[in-house]
C-alpha atoms as a PDB file:
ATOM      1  CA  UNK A   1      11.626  -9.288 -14.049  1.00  0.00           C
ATOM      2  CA  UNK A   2       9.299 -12.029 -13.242  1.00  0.00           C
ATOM      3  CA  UNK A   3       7.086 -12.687 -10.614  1.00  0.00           C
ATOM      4  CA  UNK A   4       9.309 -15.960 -10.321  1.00  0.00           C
ATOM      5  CA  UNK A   5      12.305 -14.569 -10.742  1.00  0.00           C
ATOM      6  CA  UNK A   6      14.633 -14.546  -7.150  1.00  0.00           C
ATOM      7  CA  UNK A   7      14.849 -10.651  -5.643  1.00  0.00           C
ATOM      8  CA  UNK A   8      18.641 -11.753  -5.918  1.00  0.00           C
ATOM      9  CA  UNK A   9      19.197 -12.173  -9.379  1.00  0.00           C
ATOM     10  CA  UNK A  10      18.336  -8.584 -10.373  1.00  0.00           C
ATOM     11  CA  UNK A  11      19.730  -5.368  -9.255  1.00  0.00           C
ATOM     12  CA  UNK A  12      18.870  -4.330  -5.887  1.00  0.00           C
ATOM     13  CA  UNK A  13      17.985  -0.645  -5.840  1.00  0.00           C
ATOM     14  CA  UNK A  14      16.686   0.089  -1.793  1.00  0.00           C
ATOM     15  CA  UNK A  15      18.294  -2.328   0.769  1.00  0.00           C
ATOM     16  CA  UNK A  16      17.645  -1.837   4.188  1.00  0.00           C
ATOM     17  CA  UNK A  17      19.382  -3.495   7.175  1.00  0.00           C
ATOM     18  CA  UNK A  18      18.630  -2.736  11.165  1.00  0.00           C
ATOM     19  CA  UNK A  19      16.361   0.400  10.011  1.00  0.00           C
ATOM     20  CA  UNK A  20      15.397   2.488  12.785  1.00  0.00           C
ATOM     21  CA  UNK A  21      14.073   5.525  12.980  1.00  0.00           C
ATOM     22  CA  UNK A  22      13.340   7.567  16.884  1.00  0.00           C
ATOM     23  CA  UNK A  23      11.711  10.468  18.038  1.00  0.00           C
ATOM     24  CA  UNK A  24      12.897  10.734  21.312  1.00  0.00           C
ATOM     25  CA  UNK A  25      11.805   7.904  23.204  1.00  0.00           C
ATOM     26  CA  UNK A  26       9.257   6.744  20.642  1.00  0.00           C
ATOM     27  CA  UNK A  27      10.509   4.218  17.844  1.00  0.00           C
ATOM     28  CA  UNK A  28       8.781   4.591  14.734  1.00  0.00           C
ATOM     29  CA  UNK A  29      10.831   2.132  12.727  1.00  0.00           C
ATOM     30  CA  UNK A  30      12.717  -0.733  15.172  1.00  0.00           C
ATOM     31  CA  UNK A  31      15.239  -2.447  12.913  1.00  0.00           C
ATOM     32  CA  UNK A  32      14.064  -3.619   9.587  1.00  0.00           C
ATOM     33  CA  UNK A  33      15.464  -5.602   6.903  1.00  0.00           C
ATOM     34  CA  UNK A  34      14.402  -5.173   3.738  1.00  0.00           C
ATOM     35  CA  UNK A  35      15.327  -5.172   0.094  1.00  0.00           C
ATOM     36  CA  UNK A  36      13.989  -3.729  -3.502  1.00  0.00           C
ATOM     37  CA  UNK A  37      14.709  -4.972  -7.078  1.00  0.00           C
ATOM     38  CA  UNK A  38      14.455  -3.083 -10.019  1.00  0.00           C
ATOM     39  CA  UNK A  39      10.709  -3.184 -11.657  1.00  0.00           C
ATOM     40  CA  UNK A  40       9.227  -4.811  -8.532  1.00  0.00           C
ATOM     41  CA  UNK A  41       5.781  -3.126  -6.784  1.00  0.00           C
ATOM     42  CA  UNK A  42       6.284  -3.440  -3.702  1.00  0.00           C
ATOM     43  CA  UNK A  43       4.492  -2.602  -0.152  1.00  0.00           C
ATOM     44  CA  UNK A  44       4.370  -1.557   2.826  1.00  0.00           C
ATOM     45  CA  UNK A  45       1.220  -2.259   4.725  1.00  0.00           C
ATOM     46  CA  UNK A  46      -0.709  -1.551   8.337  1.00  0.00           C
ATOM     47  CA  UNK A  47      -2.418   0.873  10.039  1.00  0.00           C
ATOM     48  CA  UNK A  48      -1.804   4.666  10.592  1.00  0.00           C
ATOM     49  CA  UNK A  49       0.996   4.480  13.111  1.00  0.00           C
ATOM     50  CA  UNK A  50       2.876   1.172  11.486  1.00  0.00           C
ATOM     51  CA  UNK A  51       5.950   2.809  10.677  1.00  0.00           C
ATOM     52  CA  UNK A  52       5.477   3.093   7.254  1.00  0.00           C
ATOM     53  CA  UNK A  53       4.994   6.911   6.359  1.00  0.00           C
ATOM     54  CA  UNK A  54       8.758   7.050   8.790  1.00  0.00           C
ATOM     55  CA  UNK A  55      10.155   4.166   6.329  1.00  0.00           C
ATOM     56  CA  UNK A  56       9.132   6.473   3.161  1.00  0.00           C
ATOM     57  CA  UNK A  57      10.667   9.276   4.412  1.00  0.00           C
ATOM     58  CA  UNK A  58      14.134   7.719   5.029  1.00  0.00           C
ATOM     59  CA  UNK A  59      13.521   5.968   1.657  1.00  0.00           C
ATOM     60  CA  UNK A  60      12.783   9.358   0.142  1.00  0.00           C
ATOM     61  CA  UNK A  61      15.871  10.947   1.643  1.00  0.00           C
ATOM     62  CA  UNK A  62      13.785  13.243   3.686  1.00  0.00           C
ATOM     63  CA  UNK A  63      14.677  12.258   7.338  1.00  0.00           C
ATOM     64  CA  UNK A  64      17.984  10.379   8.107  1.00  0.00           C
ATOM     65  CA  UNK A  65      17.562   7.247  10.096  1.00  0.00           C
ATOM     66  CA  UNK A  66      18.573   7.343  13.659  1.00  0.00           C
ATOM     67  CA  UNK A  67      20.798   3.520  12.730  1.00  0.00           C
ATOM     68  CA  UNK A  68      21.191   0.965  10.808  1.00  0.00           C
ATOM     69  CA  UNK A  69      21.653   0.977   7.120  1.00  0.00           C
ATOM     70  CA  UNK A  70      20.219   1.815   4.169  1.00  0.00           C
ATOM     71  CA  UNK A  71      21.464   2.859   0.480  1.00  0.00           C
ATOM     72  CA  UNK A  72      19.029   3.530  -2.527  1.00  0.00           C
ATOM     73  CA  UNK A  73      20.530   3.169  -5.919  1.00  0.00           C
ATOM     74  CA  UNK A  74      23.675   2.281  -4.374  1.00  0.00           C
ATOM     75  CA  UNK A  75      24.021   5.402  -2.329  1.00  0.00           C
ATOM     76  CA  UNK A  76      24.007   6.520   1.333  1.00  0.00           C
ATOM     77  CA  UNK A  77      20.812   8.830   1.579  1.00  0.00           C
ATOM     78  CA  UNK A  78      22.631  11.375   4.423  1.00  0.00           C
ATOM     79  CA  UNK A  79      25.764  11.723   2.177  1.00  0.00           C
ATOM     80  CA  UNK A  80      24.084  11.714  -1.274  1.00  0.00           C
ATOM     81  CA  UNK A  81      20.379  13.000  -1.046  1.00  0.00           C
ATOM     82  CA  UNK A  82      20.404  15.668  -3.298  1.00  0.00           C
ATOM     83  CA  UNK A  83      22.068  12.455  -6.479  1.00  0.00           C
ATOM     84  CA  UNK A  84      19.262   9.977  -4.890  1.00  0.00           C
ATOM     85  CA  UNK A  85      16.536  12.536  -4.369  1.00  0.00           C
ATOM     86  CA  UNK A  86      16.953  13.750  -8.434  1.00  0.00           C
ATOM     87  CA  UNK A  87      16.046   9.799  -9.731  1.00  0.00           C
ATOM     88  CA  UNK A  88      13.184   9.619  -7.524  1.00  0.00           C
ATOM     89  CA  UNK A  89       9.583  10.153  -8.127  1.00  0.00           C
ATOM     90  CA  UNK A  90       7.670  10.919  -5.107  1.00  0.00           C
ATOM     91  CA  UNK A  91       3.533  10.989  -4.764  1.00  0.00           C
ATOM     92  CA  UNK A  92       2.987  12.467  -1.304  1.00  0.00           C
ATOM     93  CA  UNK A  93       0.319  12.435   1.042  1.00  0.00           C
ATOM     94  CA  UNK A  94      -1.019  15.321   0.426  1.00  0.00           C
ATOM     95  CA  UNK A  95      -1.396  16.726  -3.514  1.00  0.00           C
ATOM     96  CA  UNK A  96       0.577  19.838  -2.925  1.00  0.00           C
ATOM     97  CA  UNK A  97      -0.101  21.362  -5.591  1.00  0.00           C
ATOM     98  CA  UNK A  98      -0.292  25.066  -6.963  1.00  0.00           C
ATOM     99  CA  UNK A  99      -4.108  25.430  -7.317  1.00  0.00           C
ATOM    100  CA  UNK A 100      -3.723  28.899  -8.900  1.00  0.00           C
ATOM    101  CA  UNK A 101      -1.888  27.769 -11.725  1.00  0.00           C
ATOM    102  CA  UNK A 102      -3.178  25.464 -15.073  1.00  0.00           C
ATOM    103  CA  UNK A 103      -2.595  21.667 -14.923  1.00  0.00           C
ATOM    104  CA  UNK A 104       0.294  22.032 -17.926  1.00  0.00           C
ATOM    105  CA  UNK A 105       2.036  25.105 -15.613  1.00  0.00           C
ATOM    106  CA  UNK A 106       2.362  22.465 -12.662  1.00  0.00           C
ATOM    107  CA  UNK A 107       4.551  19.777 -14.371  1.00  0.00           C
ATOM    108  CA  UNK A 108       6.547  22.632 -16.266  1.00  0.00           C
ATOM    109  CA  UNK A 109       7.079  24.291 -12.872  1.00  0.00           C
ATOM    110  CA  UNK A 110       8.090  21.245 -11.019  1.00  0.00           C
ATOM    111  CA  UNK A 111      10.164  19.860 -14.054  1.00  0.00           C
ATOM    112  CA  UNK A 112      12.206  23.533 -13.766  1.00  0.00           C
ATOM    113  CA  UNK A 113      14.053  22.076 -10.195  1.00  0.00           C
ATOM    114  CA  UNK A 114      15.360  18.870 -11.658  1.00  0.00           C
ATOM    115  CA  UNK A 115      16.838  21.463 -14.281  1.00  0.00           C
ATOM    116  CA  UNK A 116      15.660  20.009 -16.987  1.00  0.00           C
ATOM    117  CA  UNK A 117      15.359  21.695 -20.594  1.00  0.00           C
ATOM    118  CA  UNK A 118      12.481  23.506 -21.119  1.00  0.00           C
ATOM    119  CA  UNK A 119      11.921  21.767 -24.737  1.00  0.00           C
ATOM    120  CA  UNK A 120      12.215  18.663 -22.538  1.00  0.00           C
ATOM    121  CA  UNK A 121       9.878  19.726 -20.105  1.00  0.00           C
ATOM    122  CA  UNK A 122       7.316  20.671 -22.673  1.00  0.00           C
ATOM    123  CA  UNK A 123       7.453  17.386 -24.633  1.00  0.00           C
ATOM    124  CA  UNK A 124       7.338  15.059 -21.157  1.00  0.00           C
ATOM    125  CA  UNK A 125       4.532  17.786 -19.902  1.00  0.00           C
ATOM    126  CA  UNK A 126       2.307  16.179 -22.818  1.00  0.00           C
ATOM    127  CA  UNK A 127       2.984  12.671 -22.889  1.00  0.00           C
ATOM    128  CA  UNK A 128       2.389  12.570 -18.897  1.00  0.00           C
ATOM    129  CA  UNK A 129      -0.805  14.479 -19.513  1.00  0.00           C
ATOM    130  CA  UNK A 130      -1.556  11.646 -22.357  1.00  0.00           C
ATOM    131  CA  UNK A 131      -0.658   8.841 -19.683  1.00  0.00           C
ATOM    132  CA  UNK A 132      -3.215  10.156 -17.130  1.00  0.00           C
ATOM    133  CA  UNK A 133      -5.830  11.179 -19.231  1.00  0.00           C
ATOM    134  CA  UNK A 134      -6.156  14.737 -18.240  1.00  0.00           C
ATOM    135  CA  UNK A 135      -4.341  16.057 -22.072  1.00  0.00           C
ATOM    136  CA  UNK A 136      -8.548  17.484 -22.283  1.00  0.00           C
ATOM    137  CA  UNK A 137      -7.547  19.869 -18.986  1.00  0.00           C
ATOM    138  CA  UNK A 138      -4.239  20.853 -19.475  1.00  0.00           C
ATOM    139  CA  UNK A 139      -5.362  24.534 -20.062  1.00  0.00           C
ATOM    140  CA  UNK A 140      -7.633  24.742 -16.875  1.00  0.00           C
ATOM    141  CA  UNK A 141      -6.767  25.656 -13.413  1.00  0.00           C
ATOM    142  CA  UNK A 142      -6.056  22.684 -10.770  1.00  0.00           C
ATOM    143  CA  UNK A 143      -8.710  24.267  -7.992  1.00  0.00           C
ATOM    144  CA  UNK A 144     -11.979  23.102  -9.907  1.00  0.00           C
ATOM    145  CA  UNK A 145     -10.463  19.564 -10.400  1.00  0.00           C
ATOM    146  CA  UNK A 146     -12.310  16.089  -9.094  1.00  0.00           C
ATOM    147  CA  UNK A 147     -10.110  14.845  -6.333  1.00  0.00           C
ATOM    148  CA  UNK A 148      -9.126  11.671  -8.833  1.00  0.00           C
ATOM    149  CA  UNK A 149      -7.944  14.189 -11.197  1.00  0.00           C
ATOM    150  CA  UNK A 150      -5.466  15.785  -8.890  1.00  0.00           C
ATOM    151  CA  UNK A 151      -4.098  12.576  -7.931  1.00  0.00           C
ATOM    152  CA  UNK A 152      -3.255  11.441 -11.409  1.00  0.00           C
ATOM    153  CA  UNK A 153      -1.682  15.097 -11.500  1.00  0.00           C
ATOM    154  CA  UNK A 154       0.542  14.811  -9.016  1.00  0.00           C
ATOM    155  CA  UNK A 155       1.654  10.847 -10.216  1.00  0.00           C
ATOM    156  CA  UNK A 156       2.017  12.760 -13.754  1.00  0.00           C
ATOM    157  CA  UNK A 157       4.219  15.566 -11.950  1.00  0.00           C
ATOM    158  CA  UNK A 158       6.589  12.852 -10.226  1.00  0.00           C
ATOM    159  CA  UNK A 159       7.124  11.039 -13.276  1.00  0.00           C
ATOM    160  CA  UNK A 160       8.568  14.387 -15.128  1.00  0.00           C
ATOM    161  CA  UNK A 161      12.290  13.504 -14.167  1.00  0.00           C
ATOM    162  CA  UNK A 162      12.256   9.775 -15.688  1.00  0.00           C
ATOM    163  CA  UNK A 163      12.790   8.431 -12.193  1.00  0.00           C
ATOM    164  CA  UNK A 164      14.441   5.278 -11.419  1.00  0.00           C
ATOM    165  CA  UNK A 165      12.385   4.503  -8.244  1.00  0.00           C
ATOM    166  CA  UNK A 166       8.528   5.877  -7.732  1.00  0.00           C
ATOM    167  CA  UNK A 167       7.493   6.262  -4.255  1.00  0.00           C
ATOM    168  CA  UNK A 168       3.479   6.434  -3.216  1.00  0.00           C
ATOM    169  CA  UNK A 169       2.625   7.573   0.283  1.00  0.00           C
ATOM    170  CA  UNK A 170      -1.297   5.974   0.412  1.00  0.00           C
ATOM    171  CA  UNK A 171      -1.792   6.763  -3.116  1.00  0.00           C
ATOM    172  CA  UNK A 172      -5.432   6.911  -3.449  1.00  0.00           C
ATOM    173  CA  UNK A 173      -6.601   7.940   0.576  1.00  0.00           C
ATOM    174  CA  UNK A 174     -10.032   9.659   0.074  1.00  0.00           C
ATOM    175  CA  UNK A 175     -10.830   8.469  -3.285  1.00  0.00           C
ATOM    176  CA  UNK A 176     -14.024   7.171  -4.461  1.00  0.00           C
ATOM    177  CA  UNK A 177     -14.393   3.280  -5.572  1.00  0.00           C
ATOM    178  CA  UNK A 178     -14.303   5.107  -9.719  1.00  0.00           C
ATOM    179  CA  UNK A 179     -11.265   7.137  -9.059  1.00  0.00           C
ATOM    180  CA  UNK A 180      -9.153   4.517  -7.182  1.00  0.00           C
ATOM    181  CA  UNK A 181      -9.606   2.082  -9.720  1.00  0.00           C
ATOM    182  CA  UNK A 182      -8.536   4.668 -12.603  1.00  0.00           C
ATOM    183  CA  UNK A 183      -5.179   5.138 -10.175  1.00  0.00           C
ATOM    184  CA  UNK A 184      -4.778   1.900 -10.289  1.00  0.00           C
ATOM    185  CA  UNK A 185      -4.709   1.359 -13.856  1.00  0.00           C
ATOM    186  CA  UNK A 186      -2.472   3.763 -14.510  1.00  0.00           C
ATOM    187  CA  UNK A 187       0.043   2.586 -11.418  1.00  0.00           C
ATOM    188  CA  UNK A 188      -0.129  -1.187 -13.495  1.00  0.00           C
ATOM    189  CA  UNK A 189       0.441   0.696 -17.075  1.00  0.00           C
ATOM    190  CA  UNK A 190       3.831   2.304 -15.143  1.00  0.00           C
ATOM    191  CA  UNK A 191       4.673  -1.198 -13.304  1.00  0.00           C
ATOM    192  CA  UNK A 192       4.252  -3.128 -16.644  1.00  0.00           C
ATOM    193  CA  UNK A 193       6.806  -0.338 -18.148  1.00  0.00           C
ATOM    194  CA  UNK A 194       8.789  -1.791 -15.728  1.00  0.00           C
ATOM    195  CA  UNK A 195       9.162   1.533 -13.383  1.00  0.00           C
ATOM    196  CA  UNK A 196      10.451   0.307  -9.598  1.00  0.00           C
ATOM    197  CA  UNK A 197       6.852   1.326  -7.072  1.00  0.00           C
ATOM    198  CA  UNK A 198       7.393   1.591  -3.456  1.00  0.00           C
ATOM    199  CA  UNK A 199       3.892   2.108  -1.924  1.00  0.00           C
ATOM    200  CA  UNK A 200       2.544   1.984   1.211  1.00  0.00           C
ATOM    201  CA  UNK A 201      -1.403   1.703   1.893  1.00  0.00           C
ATOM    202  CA  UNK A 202      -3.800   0.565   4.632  1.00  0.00           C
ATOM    203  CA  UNK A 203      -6.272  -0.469   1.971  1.00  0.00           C
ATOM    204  CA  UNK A 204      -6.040  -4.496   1.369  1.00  0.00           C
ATOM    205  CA  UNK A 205      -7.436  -4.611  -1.910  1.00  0.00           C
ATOM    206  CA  UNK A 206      -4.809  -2.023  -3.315  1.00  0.00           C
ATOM    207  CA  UNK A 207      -2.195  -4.238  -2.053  1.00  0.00           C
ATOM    208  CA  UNK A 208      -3.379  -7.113  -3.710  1.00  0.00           C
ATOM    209  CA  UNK A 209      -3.660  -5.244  -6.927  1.00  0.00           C
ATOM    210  CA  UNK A 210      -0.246  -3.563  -7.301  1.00  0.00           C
ATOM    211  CA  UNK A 211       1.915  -5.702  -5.196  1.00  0.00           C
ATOM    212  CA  UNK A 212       4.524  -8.098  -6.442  1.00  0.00           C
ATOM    213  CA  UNK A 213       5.657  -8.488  -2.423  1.00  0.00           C
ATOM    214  CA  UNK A 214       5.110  -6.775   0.527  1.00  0.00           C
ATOM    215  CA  UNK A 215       5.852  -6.410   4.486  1.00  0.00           C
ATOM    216  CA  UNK A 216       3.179  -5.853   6.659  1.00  0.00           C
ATOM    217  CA  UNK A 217       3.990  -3.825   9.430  1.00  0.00           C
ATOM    218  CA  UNK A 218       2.946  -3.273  13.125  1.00  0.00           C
ATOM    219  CA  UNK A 219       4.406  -0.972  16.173  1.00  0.00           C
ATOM    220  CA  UNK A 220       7.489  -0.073  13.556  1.00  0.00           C
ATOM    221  CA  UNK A 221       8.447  -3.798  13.007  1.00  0.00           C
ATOM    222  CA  UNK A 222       7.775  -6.060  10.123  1.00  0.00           C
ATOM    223  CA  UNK A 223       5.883  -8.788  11.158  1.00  0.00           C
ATOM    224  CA  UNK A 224       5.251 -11.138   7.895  1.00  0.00           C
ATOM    225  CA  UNK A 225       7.185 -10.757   4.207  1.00  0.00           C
ATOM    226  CA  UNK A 226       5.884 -12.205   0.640  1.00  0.00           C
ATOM    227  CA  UNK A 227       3.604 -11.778  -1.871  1.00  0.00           C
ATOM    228  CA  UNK A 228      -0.093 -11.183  -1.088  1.00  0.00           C
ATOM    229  CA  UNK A 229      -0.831 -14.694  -2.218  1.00  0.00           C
ATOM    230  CA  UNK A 230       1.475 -16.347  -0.026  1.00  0.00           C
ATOM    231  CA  UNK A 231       0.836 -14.757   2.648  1.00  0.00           C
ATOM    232  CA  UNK A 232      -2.682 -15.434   2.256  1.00  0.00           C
ATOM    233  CA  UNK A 233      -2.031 -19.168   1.518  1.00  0.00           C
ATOM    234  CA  UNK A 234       0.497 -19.026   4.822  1.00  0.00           C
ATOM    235  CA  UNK A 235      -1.576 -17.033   7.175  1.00  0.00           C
ATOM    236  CA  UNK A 236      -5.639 -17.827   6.866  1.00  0.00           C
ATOM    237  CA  UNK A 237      -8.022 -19.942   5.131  1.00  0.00           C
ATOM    238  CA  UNK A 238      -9.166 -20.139   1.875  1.00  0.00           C
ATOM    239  CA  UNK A 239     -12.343 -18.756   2.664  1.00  0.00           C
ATOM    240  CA  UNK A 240     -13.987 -16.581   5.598  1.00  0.00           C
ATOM    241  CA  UNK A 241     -17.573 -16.195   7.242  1.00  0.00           C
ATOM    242  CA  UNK A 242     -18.503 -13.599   9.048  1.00  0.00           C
ATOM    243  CA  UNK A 243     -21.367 -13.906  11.064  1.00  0.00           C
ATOM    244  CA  UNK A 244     -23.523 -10.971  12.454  1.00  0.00           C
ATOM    245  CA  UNK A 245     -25.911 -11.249  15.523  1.00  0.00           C
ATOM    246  CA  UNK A 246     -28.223  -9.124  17.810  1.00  0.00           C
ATOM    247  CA  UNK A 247     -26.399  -7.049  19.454  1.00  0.00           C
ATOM    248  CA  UNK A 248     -27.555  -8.270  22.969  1.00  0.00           C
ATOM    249  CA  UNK A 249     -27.152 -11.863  21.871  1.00  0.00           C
ATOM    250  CA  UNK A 250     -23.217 -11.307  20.318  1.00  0.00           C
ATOM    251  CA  UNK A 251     -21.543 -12.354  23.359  1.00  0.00           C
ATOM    252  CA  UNK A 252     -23.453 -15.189  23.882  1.00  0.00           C
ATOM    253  CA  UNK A 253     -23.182 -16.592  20.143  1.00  0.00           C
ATOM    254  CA  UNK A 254     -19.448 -16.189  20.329  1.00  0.00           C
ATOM    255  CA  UNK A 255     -19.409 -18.506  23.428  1.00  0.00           C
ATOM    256  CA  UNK A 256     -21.296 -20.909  21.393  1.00  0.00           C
ATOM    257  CA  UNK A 257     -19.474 -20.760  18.512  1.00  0.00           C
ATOM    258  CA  UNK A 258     -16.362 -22.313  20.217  1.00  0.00           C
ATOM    259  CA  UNK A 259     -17.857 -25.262  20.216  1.00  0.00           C
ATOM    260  CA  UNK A 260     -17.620 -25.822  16.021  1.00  0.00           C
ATOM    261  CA  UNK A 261     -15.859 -28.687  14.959  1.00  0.00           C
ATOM    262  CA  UNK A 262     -12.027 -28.663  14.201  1.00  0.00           C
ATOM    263  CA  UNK A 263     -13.074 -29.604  10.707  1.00  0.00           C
ATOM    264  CA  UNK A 264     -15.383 -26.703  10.006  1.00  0.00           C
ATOM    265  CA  UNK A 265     -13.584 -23.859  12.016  1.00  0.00           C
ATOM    266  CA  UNK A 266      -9.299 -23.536  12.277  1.00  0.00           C
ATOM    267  CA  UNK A 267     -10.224 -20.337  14.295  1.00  0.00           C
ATOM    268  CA  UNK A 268     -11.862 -17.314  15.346  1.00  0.00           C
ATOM    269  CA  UNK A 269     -12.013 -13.876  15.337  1.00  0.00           C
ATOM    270  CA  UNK A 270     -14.269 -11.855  17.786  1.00  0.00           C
ATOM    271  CA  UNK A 271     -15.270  -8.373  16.528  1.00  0.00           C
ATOM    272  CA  UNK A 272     -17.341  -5.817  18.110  1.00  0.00           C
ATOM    273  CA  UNK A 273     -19.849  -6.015  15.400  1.00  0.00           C
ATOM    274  CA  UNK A 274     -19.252  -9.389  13.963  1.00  0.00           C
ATOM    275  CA  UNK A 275     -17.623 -13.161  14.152  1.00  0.00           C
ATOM    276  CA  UNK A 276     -15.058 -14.274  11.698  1.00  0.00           C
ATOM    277  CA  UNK A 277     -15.180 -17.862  11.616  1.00  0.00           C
ATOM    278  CA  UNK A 278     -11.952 -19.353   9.375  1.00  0.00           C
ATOM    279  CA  UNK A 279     -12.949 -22.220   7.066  1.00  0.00           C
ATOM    280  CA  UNK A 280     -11.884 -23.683   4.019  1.00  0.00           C
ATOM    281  CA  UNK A 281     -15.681 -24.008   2.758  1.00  0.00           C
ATOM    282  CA  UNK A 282     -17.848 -21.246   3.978  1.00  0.00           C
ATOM    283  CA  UNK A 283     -21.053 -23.095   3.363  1.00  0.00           C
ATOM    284  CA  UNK A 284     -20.420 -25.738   5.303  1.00  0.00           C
ATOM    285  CA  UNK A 285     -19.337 -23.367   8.361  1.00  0.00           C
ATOM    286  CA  UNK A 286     -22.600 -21.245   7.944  1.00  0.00           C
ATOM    287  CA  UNK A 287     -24.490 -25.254   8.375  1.00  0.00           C
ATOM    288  CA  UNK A 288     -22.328 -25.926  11.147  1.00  0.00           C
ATOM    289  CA  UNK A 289     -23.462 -22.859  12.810  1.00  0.00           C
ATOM    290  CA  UNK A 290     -27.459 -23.231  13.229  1.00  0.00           C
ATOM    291  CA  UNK A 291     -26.550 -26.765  13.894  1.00  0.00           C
ATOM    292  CA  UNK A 292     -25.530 -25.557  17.028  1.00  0.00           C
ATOM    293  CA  UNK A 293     -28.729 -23.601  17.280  1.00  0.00           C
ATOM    294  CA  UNK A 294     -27.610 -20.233  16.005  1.00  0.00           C
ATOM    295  CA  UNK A 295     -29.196 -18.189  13.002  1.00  0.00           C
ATOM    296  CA  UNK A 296     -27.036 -15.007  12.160  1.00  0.00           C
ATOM    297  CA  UNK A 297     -28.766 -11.760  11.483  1.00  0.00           C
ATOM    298  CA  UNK A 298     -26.386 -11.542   8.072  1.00  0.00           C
ATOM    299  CA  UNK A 299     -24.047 -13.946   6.824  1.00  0.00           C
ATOM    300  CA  UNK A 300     -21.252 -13.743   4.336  1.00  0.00           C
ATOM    301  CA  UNK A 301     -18.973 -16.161   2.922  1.00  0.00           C
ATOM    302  CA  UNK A 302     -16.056 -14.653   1.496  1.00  0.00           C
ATOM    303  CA  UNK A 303     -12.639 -15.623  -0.002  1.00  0.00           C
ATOM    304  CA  UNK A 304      -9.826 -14.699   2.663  1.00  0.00           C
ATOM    305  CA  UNK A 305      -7.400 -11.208   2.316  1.00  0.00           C
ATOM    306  CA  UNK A 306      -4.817  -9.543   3.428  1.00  0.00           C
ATOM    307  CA  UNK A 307      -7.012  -8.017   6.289  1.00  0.00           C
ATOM    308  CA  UNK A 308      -7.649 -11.364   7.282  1.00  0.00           C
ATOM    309  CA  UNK A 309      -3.762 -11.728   7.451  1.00  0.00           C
ATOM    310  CA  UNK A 310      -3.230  -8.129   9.468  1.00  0.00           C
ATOM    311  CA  UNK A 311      -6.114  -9.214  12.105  1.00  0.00           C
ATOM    312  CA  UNK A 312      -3.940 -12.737  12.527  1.00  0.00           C
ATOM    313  CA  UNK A 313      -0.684 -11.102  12.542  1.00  0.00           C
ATOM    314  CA  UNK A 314      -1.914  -8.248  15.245  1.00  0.00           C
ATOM    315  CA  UNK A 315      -5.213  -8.747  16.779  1.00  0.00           C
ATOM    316  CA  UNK A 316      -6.464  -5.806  15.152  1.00  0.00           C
ATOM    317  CA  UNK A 317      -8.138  -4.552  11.990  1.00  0.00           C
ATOM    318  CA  UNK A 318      -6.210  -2.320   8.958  1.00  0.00           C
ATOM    319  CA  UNK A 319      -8.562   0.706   9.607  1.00  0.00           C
ATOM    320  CA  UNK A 320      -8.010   0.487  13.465  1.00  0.00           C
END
């Protein structure tokens, strides 16, 4: 399916209408809409405490929602979750997985619930080892391996069923910059194969990469819907400067800064550390600032992104 394509005119395989999901008094999902078509990535992003691990879960057939209504691959998840949960890949949280046994010995294990033949377990064992590069460690033990390594493990280990629909709970949390990217490339190789990703992440940049569309969402409710582009385009300015001052002066400067014209500033943001002055030309904004008498510690001028959209959205920061 194309990026251009309407979610309409292909088949729908999650669609979620009034999704809730309680704990008691607390709501950690308040009435969602949403809807997935085959061979889209798509998102769900905002900080710890959005909603989204609770969405997953009910996605995943895990935890059945309090009300509202939701099917996956055409199914009711409280009457059909062991059907729905056997075509669905799921990448956890947490690895989970058997440190005391060889990288090979964890996908044939795991392959053994769906039921599958062992010949077929073997022969998908070594192409998924193939697809995340780790064919050169199939022999050794999981405890030595580089945290990257396990997580390409454990995407290799939900893909051993063929699934119709992977889901990715913060897919690359704790990773460093080298290993994230290497996820990444092999969550576009599976999304160019056309395999369905449901994802959700606090980290902006990951969004932007793998998403076709997204929700961002806040206190358990969606709050904006579209591709990271568009909600770029619909939400902030082309670019961003962020200004940083003494600390004793901060206050001060933000006062001051109210005063920049219409034409160089749409708005503001006031951070503890930092002021985020919306522009469409970042230069001119910095100019416009010591014209007013100001000269910032540090200043960076920066395209806009999907932070920038979260902080408009909420008032606060993804990592808050």
């Amino acid at each position: 399916m194309s990026q251009a394509e309407p979610a309409a005119a292909a088949e729908v395989l999650v669609q979620a209408s009034g999704l809730t999901k309680r704990f008691g008094d607390f709501i950690a999902v308040d009435g969602i809409d949403f809807s997935i078509p085959r061979g889209e990535a798509f998102g769900f992003l905002g900080p710890n405490g959005a909603g989204k691990s609770s969405t997953m879960r009910m996605v995943g057939c895990v935890s059945p929602p309090t009300s509202g209504e939701l099917t996956i691959l055409g199914m009711d998840p409280v009457r059909n979750g062991p059907a729905i949960r056997a075509r669905l890949g799921v990448v956890p949280q947490e690895n989970t997985l058997d440190i005391e046994l060889t990288v090979r010995e964890n996908l044939i294990v795991y392959g053994r619930y769906f039921g599958l033949p062992r010949a077929v377990i073997r022969e998908r064992s070594d192409m998924l080892l193939n697809f995340v590069q780790l064919s050169d460690r199939a022999g050794d033990t999981v405890d030595p391996l580089s945290g990257g390594m396990k997580r390409r493990l454990v995407i290799a280990r939900s893909l051993i069923n063929e699934p119709d629909i992977l889901l990715l709970d913060e897919p690359t949390t704790g990773l460093d910059p080298q290993a994230r990217h290497i996820v990444w490339d092999r969550l576009f190789r599976l999304k160019q194969r056309g395999v369905t990703l449901i994802l959700t992440t606090h980290y902006m940049d990951e969004a932007e990469q793998l998403c076709d569309r997204l929700v961002v969402m806040d206190a358990g409710r969606i709050v904006a819907e579209g591709s990271p582009r568009a909600l770029i385009g619909q939400y902030s300015t082309p670019e961003v400067l962020e200004v940083r001052f003494d600390p004793g002066d901060h206050e001060q400067a933000a006062e001051k800064l109210a005063a920049l014209p219409a034409g160089t500033s749409e708005r503001l943001e006031v951070l503890a550390d930092r002021v985020l002055v919306y522009t469409r030309n970042g230069d001119e904004a910095l100019a416009a600032v010591r014209g007013l008498g100001l000269e910032p510690i540090t200043s960076l001028a920066r395209r806009s992104t999907l932070e920038d959209v979260f902080l408009r959205l909420t008032g606060r920061q993804l990592d808050d």
